[in-house]
PDB file of N, CA and C in Angstrom:
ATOM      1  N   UNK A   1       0.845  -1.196   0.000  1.00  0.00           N
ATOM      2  CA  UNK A   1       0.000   0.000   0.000  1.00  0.00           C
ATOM      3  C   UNK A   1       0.880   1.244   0.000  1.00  0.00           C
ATOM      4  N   UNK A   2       0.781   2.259  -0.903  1.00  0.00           N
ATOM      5  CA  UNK A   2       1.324   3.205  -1.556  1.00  0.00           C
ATOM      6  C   UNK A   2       0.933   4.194  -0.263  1.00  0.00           C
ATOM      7  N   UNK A   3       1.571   5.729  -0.140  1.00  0.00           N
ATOM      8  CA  UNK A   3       0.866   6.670   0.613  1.00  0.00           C
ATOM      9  C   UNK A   3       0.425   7.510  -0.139  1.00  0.00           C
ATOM     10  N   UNK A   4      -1.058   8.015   0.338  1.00  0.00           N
ATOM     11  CA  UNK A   4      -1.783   8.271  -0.245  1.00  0.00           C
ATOM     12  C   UNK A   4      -1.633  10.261  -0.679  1.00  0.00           C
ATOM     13  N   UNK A   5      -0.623  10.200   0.277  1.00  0.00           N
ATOM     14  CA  UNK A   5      -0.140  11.879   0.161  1.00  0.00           C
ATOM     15  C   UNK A   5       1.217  12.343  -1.135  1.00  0.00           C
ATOM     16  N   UNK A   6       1.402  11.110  -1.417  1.00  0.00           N
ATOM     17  CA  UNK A   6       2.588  10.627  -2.266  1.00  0.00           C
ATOM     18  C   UNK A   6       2.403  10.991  -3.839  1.00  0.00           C
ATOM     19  N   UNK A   7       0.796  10.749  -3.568  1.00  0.00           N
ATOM     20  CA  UNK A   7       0.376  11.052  -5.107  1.00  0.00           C
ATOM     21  C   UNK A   7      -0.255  11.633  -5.639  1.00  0.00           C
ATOM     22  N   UNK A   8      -0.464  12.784  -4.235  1.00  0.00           N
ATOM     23  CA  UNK A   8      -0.815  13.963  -4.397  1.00  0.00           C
ATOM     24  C   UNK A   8      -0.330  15.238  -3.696  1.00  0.00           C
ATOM     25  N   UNK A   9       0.851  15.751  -4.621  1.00  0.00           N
ATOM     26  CA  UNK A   9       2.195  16.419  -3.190  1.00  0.00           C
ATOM     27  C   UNK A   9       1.624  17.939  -3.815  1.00  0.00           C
ATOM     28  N   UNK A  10       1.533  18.795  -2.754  1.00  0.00           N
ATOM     29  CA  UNK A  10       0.925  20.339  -2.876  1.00  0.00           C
ATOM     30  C   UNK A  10       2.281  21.071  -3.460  1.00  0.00           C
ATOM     31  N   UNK A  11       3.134  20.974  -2.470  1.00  0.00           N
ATOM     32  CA  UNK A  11       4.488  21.730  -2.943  1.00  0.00           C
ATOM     33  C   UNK A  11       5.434  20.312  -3.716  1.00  0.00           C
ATOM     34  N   UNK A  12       6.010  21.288  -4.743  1.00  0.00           N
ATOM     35  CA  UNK A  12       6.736  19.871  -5.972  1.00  0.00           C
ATOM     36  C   UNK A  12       7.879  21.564  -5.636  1.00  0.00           C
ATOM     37  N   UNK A  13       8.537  21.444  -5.008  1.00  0.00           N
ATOM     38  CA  UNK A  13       9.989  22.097  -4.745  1.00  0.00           C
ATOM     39  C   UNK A  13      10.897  21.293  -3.891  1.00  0.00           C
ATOM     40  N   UNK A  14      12.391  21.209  -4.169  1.00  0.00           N
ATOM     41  CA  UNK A  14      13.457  20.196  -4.036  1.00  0.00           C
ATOM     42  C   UNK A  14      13.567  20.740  -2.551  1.00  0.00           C
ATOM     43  N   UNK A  15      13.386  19.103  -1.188  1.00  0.00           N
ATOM     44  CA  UNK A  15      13.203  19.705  -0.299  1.00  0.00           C
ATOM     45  C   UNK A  15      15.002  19.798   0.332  1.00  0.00           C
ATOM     46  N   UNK A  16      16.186  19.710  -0.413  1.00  0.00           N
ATOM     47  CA  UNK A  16      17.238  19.614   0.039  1.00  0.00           C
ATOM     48  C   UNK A  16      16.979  21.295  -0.182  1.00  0.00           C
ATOM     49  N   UNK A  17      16.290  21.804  -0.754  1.00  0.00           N
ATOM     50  CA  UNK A  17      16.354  23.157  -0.572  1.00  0.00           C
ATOM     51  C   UNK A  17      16.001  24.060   0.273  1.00  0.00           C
ATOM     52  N   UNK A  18      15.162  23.181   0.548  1.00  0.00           N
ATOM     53  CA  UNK A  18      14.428  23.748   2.133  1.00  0.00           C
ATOM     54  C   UNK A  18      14.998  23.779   3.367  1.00  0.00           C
ATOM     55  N   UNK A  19      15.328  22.051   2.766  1.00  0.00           N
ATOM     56  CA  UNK A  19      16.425  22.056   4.164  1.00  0.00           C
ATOM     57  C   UNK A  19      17.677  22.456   4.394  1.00  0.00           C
ATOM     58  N   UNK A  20      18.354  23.052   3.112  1.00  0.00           N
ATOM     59  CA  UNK A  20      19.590  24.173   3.630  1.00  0.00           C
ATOM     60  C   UNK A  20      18.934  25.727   3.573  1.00  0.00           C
ATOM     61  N   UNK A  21      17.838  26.323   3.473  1.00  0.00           N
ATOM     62  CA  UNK A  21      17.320  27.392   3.448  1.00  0.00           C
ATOM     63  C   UNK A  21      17.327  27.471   5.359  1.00  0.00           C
ATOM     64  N   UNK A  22      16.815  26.113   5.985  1.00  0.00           N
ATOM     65  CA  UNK A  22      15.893  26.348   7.685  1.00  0.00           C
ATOM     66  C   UNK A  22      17.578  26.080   7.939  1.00  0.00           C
ATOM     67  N   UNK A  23      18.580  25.165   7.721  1.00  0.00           N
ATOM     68  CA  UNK A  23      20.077  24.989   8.285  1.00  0.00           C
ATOM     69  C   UNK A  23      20.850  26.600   8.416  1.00  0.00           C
ATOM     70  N   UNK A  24      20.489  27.268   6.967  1.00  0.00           N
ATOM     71  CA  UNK A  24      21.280  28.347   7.002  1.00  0.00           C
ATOM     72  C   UNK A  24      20.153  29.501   8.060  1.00  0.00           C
ATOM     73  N   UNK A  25      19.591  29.580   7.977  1.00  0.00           N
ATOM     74  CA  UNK A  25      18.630  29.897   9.095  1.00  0.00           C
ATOM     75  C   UNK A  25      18.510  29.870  10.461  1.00  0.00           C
ATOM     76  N   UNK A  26      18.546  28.754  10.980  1.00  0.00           N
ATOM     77  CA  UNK A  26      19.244  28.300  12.170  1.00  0.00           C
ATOM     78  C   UNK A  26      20.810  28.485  12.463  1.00  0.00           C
ATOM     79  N   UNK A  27      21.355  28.351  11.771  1.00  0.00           N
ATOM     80  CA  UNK A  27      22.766  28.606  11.801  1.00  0.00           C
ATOM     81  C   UNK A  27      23.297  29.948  11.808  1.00  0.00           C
ATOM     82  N   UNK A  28      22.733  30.791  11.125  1.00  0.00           N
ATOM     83  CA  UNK A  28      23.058  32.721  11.164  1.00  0.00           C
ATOM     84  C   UNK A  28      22.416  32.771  12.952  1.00  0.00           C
ATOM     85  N   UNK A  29      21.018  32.705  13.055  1.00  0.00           N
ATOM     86  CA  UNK A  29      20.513  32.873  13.987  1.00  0.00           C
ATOM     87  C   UNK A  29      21.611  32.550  15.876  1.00  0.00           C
ATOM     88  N   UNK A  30      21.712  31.163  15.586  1.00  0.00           N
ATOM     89  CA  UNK A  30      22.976  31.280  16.657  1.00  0.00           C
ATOM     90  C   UNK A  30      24.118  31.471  16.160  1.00  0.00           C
ATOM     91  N   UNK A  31      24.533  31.844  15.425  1.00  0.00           N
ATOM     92  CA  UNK A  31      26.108  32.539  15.445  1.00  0.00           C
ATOM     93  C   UNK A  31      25.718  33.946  15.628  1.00  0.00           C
ATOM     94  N   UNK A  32      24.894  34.846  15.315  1.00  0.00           N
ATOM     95  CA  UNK A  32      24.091  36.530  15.718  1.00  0.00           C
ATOM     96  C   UNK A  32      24.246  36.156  17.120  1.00  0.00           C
ATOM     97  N   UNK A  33      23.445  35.215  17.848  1.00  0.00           N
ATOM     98  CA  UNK A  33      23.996  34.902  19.313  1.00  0.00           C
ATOM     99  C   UNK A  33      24.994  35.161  19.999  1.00  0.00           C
ATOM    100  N   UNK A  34      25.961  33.942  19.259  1.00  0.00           N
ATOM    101  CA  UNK A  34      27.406  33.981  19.468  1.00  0.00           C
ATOM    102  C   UNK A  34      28.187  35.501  19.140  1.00  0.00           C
ATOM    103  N   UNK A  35      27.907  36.148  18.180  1.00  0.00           N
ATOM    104  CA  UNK A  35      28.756  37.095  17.908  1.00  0.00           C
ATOM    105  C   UNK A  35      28.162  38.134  19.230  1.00  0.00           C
ATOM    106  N   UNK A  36      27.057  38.483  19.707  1.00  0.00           N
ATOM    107  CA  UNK A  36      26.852  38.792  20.507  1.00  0.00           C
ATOM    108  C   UNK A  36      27.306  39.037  22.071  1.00  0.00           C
ATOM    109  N   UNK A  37      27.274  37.596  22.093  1.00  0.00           N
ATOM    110  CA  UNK A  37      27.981  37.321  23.498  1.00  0.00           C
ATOM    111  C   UNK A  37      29.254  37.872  23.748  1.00  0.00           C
ATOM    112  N   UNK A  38      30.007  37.158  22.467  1.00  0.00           N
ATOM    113  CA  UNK A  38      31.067  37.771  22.586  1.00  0.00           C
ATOM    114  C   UNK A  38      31.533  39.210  22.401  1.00  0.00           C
ATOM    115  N   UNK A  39      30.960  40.386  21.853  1.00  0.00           N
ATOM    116  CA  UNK A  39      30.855  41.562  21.865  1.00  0.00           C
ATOM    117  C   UNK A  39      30.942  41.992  22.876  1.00  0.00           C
ATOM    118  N   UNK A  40      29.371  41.856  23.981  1.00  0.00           N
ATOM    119  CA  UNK A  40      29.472  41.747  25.230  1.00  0.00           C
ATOM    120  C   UNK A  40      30.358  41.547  26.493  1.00  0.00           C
ATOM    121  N   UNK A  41      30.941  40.377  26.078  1.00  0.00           N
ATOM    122  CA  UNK A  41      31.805  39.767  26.943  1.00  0.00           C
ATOM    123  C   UNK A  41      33.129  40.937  26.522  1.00  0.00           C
ATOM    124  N   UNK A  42      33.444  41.354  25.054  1.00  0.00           N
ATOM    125  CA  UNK A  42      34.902  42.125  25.519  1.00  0.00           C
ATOM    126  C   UNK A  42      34.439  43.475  25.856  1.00  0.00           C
ATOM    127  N   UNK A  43      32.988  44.201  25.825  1.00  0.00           N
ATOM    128  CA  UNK A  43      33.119  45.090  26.134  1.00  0.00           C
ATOM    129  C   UNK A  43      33.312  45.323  27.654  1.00  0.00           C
ATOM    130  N   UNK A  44      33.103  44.315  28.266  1.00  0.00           N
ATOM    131  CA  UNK A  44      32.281  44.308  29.860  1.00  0.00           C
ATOM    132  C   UNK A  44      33.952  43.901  30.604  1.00  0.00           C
TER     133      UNK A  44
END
């Protein structure tokens, strides 16, 4: 038995694209963190 969502997909976009779009996403997001802290930390 086939899935039934399989053969009928809403979005037809390559999801390795997606998933380095949310990686690079997540990844700026805590390094903005990181660069932060450390800003902090030499000003203090």
């Amino acid at each position: 038995m086939s899935n039934e969502f399989e053969k009928d997909v809403q979005s037809k976009r390559n999801d390795f694209l997606d998933g380095a779009v949310g990686f690079v996403a997540s990844f700026g997001f805590f390094a903005t963190i990181l660069i932060l802290a450390v800003v902090i930390e030499a000003i203090a």
